[in-house]
N, C-alpha and C. Protein backbone atom coordinates (compact mmCIF):
# COMPACT_ATOMS: atom_id res chain seq x y z
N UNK A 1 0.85 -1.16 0.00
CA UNK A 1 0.00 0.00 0.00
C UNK A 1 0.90 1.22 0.00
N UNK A 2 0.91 2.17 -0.68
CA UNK A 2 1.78 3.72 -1.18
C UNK A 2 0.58 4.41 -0.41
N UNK A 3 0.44 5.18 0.30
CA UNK A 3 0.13 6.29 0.71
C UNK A 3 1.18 7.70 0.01
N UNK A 4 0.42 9.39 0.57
CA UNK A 4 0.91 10.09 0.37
C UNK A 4 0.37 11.65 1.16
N UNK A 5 0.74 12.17 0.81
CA UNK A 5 0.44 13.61 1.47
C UNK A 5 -1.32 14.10 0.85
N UNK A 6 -1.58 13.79 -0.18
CA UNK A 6 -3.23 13.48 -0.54
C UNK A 6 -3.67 12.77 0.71
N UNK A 7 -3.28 12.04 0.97
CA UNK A 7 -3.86 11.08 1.97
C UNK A 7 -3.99 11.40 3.64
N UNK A 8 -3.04 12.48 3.58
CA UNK A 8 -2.68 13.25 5.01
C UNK A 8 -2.02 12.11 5.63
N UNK A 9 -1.29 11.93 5.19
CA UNK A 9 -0.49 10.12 5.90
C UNK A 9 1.13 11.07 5.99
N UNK A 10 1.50 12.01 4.90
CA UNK A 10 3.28 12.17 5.41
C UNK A 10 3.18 13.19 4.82
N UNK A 11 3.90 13.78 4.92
CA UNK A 11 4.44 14.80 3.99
C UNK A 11 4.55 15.27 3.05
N UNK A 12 4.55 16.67 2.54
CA UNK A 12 4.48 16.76 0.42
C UNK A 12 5.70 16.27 0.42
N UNK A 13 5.50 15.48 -0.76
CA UNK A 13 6.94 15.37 -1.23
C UNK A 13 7.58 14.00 -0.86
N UNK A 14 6.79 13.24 0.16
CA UNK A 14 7.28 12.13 0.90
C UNK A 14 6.16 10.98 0.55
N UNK A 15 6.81 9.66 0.67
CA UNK A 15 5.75 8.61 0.45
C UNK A 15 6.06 7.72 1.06
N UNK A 16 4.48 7.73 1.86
CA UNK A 16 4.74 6.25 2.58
C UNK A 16 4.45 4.75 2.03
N UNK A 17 4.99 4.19 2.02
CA UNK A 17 5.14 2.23 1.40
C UNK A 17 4.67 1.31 2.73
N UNK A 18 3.96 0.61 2.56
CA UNK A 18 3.69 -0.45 3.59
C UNK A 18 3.45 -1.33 3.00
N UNK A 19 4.61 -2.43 3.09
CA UNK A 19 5.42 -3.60 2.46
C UNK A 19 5.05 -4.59 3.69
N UNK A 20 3.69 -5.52 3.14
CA UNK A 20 3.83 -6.83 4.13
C UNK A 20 3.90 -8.27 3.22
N UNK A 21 3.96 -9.32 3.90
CA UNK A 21 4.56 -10.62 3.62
C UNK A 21 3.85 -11.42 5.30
N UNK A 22 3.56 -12.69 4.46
CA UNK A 22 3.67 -13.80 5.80
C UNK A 22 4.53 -14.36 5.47
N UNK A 23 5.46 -14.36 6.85
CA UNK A 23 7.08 -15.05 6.64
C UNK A 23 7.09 -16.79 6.25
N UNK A 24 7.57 -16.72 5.75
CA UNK A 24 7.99 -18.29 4.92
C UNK A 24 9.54 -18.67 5.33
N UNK A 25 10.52 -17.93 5.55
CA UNK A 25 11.80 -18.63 5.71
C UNK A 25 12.74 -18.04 7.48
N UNK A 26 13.28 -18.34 7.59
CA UNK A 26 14.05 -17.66 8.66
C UNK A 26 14.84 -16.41 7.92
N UNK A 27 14.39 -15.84 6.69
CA UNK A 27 15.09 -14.61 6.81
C UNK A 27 14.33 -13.56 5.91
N UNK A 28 13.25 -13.29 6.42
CA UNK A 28 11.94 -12.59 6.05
C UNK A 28 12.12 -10.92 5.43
N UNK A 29 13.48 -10.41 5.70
CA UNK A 29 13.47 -9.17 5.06
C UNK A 29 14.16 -9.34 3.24
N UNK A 30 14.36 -10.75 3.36
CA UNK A 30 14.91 -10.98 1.97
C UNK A 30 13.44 -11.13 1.36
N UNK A 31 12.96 -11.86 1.58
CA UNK A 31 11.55 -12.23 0.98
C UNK A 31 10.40 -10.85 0.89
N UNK A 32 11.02 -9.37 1.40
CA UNK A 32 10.52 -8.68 0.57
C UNK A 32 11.51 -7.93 -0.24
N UNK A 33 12.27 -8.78 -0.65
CA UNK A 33 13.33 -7.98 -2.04
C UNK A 33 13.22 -7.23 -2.70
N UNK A 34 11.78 -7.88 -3.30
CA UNK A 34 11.26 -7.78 -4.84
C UNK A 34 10.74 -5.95 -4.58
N UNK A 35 10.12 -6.38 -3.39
CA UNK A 35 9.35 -5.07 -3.31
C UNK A 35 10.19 -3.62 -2.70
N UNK A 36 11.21 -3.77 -2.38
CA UNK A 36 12.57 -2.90 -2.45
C UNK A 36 12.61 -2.47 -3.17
N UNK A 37 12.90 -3.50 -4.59
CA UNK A 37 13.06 -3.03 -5.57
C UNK A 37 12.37 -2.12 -6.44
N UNK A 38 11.19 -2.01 -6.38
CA UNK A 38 10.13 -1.73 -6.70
C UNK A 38 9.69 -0.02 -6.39
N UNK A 39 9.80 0.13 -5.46
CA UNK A 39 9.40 1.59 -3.96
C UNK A 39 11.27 2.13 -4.28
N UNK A 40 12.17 1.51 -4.16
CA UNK A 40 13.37 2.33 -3.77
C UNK A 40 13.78 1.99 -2.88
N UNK A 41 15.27 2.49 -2.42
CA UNK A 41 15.85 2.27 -0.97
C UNK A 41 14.97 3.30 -0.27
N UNK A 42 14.59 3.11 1.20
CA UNK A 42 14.05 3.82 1.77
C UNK A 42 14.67 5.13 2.73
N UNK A 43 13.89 5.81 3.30
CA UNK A 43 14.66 6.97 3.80
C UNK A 43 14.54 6.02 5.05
N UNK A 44 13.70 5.30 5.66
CA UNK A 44 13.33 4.93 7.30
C UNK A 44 12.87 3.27 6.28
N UNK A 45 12.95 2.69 7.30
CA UNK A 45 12.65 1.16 7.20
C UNK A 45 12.45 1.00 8.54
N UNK A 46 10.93 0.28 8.79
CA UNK A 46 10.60 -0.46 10.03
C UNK A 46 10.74 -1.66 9.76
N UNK A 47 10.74 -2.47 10.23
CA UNK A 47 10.71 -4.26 9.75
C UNK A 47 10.54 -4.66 11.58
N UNK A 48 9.03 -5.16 11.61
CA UNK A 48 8.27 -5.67 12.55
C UNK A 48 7.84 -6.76 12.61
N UNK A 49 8.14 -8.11 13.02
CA UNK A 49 7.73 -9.50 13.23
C UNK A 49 6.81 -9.41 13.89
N UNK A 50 5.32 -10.24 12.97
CA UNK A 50 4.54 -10.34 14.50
C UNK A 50 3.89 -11.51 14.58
N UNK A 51 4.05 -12.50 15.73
CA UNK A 51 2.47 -13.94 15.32
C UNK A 51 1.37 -13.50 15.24
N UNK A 52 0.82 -14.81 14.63
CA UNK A 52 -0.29 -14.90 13.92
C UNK A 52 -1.21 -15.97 14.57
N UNK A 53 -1.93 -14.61 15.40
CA UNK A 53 -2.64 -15.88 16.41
C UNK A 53 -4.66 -16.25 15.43
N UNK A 54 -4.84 -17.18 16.03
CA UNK A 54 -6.11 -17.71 15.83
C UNK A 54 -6.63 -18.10 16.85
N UNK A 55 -8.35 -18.15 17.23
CA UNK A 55 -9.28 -18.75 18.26
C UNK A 55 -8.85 -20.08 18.24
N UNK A 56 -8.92 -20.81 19.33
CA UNK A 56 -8.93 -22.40 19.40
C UNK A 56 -10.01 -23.12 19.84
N UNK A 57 -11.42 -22.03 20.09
CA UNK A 57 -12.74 -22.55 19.65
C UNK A 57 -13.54 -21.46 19.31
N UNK A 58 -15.03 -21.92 19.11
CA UNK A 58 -15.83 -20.86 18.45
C UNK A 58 -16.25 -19.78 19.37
N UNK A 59 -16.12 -19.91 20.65
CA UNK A 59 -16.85 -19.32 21.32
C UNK A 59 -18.11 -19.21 22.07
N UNK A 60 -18.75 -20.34 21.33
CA UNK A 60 -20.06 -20.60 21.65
C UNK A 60 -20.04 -21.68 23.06
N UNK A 61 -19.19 -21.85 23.25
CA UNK A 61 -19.09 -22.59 24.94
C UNK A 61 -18.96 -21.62 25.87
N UNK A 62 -18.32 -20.68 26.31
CA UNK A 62 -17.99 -20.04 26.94
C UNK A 62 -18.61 -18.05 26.53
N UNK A 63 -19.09 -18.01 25.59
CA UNK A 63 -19.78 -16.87 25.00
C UNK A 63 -18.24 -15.78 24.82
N UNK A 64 -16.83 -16.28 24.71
CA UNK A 64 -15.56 -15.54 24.85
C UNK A 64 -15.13 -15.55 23.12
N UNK A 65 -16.14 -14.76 22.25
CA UNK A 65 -15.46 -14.54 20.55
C UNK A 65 -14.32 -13.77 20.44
N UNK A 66 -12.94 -14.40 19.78
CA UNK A 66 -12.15 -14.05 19.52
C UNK A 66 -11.74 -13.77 18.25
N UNK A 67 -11.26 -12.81 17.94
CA UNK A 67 -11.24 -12.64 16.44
C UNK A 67 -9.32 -13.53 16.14
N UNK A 68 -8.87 -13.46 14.78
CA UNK A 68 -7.15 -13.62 14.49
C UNK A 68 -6.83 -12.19 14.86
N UNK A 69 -5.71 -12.85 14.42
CA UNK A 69 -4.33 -11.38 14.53
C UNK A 69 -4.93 -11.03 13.02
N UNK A 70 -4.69 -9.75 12.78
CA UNK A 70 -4.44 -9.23 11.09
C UNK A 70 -3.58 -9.99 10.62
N UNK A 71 -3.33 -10.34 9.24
CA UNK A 71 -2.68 -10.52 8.79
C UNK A 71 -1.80 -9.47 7.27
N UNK A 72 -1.20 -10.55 6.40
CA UNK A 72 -0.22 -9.40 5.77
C UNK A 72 -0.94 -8.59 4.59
N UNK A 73 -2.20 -9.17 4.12
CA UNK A 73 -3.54 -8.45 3.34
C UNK A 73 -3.59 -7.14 3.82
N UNK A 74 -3.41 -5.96 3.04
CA UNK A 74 -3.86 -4.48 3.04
C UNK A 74 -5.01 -4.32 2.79
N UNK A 75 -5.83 -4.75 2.47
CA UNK A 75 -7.42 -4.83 1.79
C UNK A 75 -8.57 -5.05 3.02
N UNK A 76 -7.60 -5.37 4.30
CA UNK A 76 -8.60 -5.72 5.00
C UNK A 76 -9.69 -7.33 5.12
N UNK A 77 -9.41 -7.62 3.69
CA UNK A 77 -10.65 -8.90 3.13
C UNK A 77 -10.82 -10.08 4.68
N UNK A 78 -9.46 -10.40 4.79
CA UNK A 78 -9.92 -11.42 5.85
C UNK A 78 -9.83 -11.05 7.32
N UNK A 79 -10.11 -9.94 7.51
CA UNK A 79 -10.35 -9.38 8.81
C UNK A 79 -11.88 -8.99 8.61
N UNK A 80 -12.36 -8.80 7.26
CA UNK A 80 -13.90 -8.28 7.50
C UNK A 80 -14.47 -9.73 7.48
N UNK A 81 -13.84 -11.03 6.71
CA UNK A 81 -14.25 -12.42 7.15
C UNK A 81 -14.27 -12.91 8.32
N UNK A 82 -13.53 -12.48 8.99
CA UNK A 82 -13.09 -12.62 10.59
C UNK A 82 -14.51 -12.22 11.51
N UNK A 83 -14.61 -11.33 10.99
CA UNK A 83 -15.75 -10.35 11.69
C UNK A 83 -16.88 -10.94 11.27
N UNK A 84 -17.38 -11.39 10.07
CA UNK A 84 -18.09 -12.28 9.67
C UNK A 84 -18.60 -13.70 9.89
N UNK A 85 -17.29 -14.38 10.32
CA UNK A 85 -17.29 -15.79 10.87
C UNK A 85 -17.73 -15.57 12.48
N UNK A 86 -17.55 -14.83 13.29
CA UNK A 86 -17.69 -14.03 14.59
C UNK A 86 -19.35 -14.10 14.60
N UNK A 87 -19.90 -13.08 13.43
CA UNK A 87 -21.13 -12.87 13.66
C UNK A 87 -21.97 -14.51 13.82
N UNK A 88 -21.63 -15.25 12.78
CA UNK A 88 -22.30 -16.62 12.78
C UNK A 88 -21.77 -16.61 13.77
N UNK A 89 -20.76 -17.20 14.33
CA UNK A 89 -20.77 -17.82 15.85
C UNK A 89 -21.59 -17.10 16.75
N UNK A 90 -21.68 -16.03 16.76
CA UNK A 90 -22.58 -15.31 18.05
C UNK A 90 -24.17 -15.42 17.70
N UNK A 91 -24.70 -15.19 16.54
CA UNK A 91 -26.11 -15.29 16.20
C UNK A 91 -26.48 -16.70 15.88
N UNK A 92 -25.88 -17.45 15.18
CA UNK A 92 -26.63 -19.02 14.21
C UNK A 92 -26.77 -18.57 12.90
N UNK A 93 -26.22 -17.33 12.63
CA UNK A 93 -26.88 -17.23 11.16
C UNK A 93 -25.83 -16.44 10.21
N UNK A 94 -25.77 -16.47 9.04
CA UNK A 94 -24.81 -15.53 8.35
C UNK A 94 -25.85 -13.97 8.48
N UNK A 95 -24.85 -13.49 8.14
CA UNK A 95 -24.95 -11.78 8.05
C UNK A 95 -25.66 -11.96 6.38
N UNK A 96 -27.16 -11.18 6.28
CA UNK A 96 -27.77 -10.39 5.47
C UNK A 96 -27.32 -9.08 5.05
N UNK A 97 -26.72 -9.18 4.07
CA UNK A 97 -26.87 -7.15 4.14
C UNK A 97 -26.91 -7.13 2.43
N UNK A 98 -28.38 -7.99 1.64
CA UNK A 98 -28.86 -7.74 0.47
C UNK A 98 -29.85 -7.03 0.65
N UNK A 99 -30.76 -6.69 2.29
CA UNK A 99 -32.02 -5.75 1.91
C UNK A 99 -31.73 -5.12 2.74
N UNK A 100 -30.83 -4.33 2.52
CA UNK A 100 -30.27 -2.87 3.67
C UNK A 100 -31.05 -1.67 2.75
N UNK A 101 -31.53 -1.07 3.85
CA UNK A 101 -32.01 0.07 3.32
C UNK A 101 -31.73 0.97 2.03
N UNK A 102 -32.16 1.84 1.25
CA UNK A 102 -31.42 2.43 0.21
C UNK A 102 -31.00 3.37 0.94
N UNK A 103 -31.62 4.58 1.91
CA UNK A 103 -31.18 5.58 2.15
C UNK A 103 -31.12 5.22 3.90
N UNK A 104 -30.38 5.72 4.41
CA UNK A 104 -30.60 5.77 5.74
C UNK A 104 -31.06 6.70 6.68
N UNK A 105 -32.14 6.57 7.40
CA UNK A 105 -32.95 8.19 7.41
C UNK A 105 -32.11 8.28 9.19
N UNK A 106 -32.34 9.82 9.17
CA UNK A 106 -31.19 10.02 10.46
C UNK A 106 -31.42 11.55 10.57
């Protein structure tokens, strides 16, 4: 994900890169090479390891829903699945949202 000063994220003139990966080898800053290559050498480089936790039940025994850790997806997709799989466990039912209102009155 490139952010920028449009974005109110950094500075004119400056761009921010957020370069993720799920690690595959014991030496995880090689395995984003490609994408070095790509963005430039950087002015600042963070490089942050983090686990990758998961629930080890549904929740529905104990009423205790746990969501994962994020993972290396910028899109969000399987954190709004996360949140999704959550809702079935807490209700019995998937999430509807084909007859959501058109306008929302307020």
């Amino acid at each position: 994900m490139v952010v920028g000063a449009d974005h109110a994220a950094c500075a004119k003139g400056f761009t921010l890169a957020i370069i993720s990966t799920t690690v595959e080898t014991s030496e995880p800053e090689k395995e984003l090479a490609v994408a070095f290559e790509i963005t430039g050498e950087p002015l600042e480089k963070f490089v942050t390891i983090s686990p990758n936790y998961v629930p080890v039940t549904t929740g529905k025994e104990d009423q205790v829903f746990i969501t994962s850790s994020l993972d290396a997806t910028s899109n969000f997709e399987s954190a709004a699945k996360d949140v999704l799989r959550i809702y079935k466990n807490i209700t019995g039912k998937e999430l509807d949202l084909t007859n959501l209102p058109e306008e929302i009155e307020g």
